[in-house]
N, C-alpha and C. Protein backbone atom coordinates (compact mmCIF):
# COMPACT_ATOMS: atom_id res chain seq x y z
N UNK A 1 67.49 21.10 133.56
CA UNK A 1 66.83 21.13 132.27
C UNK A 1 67.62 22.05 131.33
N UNK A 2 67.69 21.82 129.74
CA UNK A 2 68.44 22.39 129.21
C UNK A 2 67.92 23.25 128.84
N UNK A 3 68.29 24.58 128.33
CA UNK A 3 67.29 25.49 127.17
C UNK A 3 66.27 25.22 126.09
N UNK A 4 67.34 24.39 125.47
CA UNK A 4 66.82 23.65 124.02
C UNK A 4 65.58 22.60 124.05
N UNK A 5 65.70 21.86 125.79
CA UNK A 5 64.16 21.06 126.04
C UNK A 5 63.17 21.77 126.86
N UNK A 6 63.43 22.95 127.29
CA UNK A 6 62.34 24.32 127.97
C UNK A 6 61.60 24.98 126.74
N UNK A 7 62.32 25.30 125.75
CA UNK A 7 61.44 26.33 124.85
C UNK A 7 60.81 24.91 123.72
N UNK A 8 61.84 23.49 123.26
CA UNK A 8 61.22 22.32 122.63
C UNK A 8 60.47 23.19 121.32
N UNK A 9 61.16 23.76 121.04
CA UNK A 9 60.71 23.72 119.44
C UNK A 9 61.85 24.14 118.00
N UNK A 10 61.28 23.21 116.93
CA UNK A 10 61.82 23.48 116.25
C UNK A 10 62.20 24.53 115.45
N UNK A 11 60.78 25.40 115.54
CA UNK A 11 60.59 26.58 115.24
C UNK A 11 61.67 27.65 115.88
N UNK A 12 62.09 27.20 117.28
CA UNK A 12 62.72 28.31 117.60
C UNK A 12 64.23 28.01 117.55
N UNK A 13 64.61 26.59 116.98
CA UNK A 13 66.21 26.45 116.78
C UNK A 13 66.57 26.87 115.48
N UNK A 14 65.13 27.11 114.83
CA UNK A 14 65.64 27.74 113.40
C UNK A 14 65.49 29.36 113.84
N UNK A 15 65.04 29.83 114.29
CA UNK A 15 65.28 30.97 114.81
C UNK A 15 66.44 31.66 115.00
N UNK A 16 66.68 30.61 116.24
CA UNK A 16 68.07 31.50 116.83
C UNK A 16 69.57 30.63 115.62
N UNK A 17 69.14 29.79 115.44
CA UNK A 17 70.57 29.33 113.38
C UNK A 17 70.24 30.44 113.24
N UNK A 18 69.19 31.09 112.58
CA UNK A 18 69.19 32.23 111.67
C UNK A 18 70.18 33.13 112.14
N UNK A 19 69.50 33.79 113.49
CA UNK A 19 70.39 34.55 114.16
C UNK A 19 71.64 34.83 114.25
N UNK A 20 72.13 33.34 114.22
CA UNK A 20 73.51 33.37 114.86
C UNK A 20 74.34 33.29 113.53
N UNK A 21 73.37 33.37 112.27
CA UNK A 21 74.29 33.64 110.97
C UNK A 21 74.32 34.86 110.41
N UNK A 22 73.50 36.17 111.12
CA UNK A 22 73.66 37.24 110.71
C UNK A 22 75.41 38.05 111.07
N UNK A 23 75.65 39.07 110.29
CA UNK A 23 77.35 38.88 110.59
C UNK A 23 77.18 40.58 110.94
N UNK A 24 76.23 41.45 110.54
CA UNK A 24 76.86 42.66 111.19
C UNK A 24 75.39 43.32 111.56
N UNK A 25 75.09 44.71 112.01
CA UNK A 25 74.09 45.37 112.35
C UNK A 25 73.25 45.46 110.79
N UNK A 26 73.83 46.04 110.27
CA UNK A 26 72.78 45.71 109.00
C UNK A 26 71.98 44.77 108.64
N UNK A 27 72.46 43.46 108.58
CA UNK A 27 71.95 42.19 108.48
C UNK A 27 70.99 42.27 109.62
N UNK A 28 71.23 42.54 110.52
CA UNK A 28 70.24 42.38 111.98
C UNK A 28 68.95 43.36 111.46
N UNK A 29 69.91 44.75 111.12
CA UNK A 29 68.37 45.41 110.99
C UNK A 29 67.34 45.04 109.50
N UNK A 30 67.93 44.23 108.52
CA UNK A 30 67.05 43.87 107.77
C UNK A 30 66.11 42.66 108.27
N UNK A 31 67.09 41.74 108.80
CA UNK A 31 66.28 40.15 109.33
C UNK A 31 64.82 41.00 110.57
N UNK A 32 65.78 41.62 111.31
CA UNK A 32 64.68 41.88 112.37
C UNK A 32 63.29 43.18 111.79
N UNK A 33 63.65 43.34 110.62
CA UNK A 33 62.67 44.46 110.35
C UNK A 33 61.01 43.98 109.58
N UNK A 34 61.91 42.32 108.86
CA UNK A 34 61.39 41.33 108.22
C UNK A 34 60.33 40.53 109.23
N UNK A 35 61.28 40.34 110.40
CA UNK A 35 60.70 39.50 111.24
C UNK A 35 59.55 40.06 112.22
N UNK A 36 59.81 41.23 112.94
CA UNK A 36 59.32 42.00 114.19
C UNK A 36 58.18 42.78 113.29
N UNK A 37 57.32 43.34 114.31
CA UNK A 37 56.58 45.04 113.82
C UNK A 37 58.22 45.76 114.25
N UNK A 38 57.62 46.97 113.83
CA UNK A 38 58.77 48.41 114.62
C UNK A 38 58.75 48.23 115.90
N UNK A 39 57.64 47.88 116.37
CA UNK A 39 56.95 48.42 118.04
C UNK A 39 57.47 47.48 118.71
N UNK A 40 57.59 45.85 118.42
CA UNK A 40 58.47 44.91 119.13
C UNK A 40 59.70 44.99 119.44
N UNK A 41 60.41 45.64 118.23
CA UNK A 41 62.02 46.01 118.00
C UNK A 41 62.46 47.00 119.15
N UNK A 42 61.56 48.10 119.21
CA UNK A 42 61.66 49.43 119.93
C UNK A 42 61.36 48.69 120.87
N UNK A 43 60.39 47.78 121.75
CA UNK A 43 60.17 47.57 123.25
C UNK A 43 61.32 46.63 123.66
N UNK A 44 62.19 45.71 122.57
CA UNK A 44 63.67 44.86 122.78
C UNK A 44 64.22 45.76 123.21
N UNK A 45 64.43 46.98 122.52
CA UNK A 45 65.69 48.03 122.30
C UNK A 45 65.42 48.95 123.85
N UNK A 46 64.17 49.02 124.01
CA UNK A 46 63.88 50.15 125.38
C UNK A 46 64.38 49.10 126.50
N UNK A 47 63.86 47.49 126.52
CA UNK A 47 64.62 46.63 127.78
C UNK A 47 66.00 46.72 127.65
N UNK A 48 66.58 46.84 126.22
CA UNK A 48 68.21 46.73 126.85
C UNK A 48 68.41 47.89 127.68
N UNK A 49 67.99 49.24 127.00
CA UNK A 49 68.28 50.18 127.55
C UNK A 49 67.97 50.36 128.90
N UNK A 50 66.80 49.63 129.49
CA UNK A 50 66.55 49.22 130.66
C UNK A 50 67.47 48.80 131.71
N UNK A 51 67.78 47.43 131.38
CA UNK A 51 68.80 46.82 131.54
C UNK A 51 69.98 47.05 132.11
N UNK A 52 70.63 47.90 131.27
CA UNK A 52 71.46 48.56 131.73
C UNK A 52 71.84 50.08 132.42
N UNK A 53 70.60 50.61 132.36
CA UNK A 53 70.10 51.25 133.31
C UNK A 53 70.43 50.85 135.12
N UNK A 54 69.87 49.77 135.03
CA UNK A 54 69.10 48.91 136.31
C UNK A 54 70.85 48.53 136.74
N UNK A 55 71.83 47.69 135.62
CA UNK A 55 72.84 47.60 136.16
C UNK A 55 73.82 48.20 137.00
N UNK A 56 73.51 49.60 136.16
CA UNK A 56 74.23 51.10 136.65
C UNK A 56 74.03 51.58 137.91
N UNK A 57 72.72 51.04 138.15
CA UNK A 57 72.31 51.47 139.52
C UNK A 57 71.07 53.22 139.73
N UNK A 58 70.71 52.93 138.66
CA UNK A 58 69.58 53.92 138.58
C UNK A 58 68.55 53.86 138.50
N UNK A 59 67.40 54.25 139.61
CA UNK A 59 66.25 54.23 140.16
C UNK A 59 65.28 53.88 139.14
N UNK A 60 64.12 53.50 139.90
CA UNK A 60 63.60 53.34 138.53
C UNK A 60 62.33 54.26 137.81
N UNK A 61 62.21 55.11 138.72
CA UNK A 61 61.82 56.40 138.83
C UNK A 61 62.82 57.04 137.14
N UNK A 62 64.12 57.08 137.49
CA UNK A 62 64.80 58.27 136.52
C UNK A 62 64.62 57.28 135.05
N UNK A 63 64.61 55.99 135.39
CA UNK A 63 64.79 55.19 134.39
C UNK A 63 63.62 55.12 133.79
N UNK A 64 62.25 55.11 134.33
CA UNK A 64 60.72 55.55 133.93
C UNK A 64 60.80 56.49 132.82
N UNK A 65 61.44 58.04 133.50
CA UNK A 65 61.17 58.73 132.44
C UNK A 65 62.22 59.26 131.05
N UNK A 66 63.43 58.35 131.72
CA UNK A 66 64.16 58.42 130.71
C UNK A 66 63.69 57.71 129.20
N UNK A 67 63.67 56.63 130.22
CA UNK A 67 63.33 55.44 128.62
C UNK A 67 61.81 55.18 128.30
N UNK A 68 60.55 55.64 129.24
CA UNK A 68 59.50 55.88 129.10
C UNK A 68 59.04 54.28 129.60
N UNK A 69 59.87 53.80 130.00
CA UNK A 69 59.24 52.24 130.39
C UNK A 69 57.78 52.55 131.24
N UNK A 70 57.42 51.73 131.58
CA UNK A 70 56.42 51.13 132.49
C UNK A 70 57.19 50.59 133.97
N UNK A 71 56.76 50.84 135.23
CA UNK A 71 57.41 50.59 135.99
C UNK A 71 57.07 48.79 135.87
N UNK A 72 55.85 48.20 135.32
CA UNK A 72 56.05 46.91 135.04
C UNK A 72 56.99 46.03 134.28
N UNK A 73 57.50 46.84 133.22
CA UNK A 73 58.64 46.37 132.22
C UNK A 73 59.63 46.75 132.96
N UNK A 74 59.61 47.62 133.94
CA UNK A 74 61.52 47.93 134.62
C UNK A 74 61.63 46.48 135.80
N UNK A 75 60.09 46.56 136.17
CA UNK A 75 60.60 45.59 137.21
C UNK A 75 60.50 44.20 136.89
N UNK A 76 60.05 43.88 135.49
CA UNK A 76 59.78 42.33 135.33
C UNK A 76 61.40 42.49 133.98
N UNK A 77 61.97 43.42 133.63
CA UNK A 77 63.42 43.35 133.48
C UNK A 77 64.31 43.10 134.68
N UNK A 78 64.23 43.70 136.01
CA UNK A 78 64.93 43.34 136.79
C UNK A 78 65.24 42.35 137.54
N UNK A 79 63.80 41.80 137.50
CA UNK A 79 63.06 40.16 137.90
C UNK A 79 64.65 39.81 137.21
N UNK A 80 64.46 39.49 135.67
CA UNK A 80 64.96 39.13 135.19
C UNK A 80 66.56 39.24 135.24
N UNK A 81 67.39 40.02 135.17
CA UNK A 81 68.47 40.31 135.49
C UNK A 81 68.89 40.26 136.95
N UNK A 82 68.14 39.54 137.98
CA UNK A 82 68.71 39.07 139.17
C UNK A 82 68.13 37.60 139.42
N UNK A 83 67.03 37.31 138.41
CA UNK A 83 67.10 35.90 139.03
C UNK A 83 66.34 34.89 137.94
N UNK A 84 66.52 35.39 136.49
CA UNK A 84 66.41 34.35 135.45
C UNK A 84 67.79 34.13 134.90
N UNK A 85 67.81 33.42 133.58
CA UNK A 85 68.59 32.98 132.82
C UNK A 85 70.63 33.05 132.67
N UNK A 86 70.42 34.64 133.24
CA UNK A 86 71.74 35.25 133.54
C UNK A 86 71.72 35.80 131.71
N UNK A 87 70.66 35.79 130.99
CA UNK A 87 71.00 36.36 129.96
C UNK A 87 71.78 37.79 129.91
N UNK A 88 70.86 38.71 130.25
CA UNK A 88 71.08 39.88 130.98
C UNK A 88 72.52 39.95 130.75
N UNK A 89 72.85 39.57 131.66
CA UNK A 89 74.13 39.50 132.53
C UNK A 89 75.37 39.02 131.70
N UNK A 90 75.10 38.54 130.96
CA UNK A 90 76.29 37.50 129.75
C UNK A 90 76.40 38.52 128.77
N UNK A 91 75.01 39.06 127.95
CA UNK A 91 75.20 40.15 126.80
C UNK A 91 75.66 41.47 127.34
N UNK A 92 75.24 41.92 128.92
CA UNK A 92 75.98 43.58 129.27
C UNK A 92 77.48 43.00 129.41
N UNK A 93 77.94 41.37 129.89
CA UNK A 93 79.76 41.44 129.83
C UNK A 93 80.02 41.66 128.51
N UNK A 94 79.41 41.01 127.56
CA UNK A 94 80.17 41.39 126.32
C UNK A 94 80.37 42.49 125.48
N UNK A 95 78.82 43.05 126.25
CA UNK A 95 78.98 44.47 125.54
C UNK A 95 79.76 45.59 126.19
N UNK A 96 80.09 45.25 127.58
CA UNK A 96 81.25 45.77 128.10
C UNK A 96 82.77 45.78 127.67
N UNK A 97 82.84 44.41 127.19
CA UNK A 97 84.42 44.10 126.56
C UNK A 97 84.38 44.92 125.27
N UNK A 98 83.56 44.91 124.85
CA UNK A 98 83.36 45.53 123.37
C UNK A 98 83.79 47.04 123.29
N UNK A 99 83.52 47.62 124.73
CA UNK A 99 84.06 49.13 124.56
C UNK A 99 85.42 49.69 124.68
């Protein structure tokens, strides 16, 4: 099954067009400031930080009180980064090449 017939909406291919026409962090932080509350933005921003946390190889104990997660959000991120989409996994390579 493809992506595009799992989520089946139109709503969300205009979404991610939008997305994929923003060109720098600024643009992101106006679209997403437009789009999100604060509190959605900040719980995106605490899973990446999650995320890569979890990649690094740090407990999730230190990662609890670092990033203040919920041990439910560390472990339904990790769910995720070992056995959904491979999203995860595609945005920490790039943001790896990036450094």
């Amino acid at each position: 099954m493809s992506y595009r017939s799992k989520f089946g909406s139109d709503d969300i291919e205009l979404l991610f067009d939008a997305i994929l026409k923003l060109k720098d962090k600024e643009e992101c932080y106006r679209f997403f400031e437009d789009l999100c509350t604060i509190k959605e933005i900040q719980d995106m921003g605490q899973r990446m930080r999650v995320v890569k946390m979890l990649d690094a190889g740090v407990p999730y104990q230190a990662i609890s009180l670092q990033t203040h997660a919920s041990t439910a959000t560390i472990s339904r991120v990790n769910k995720s980064l070992h056995y959904g989409a491979d999203g995860y996994r595609m945005v920490l390579e790039k943001l790896k090449d990036k450094q």
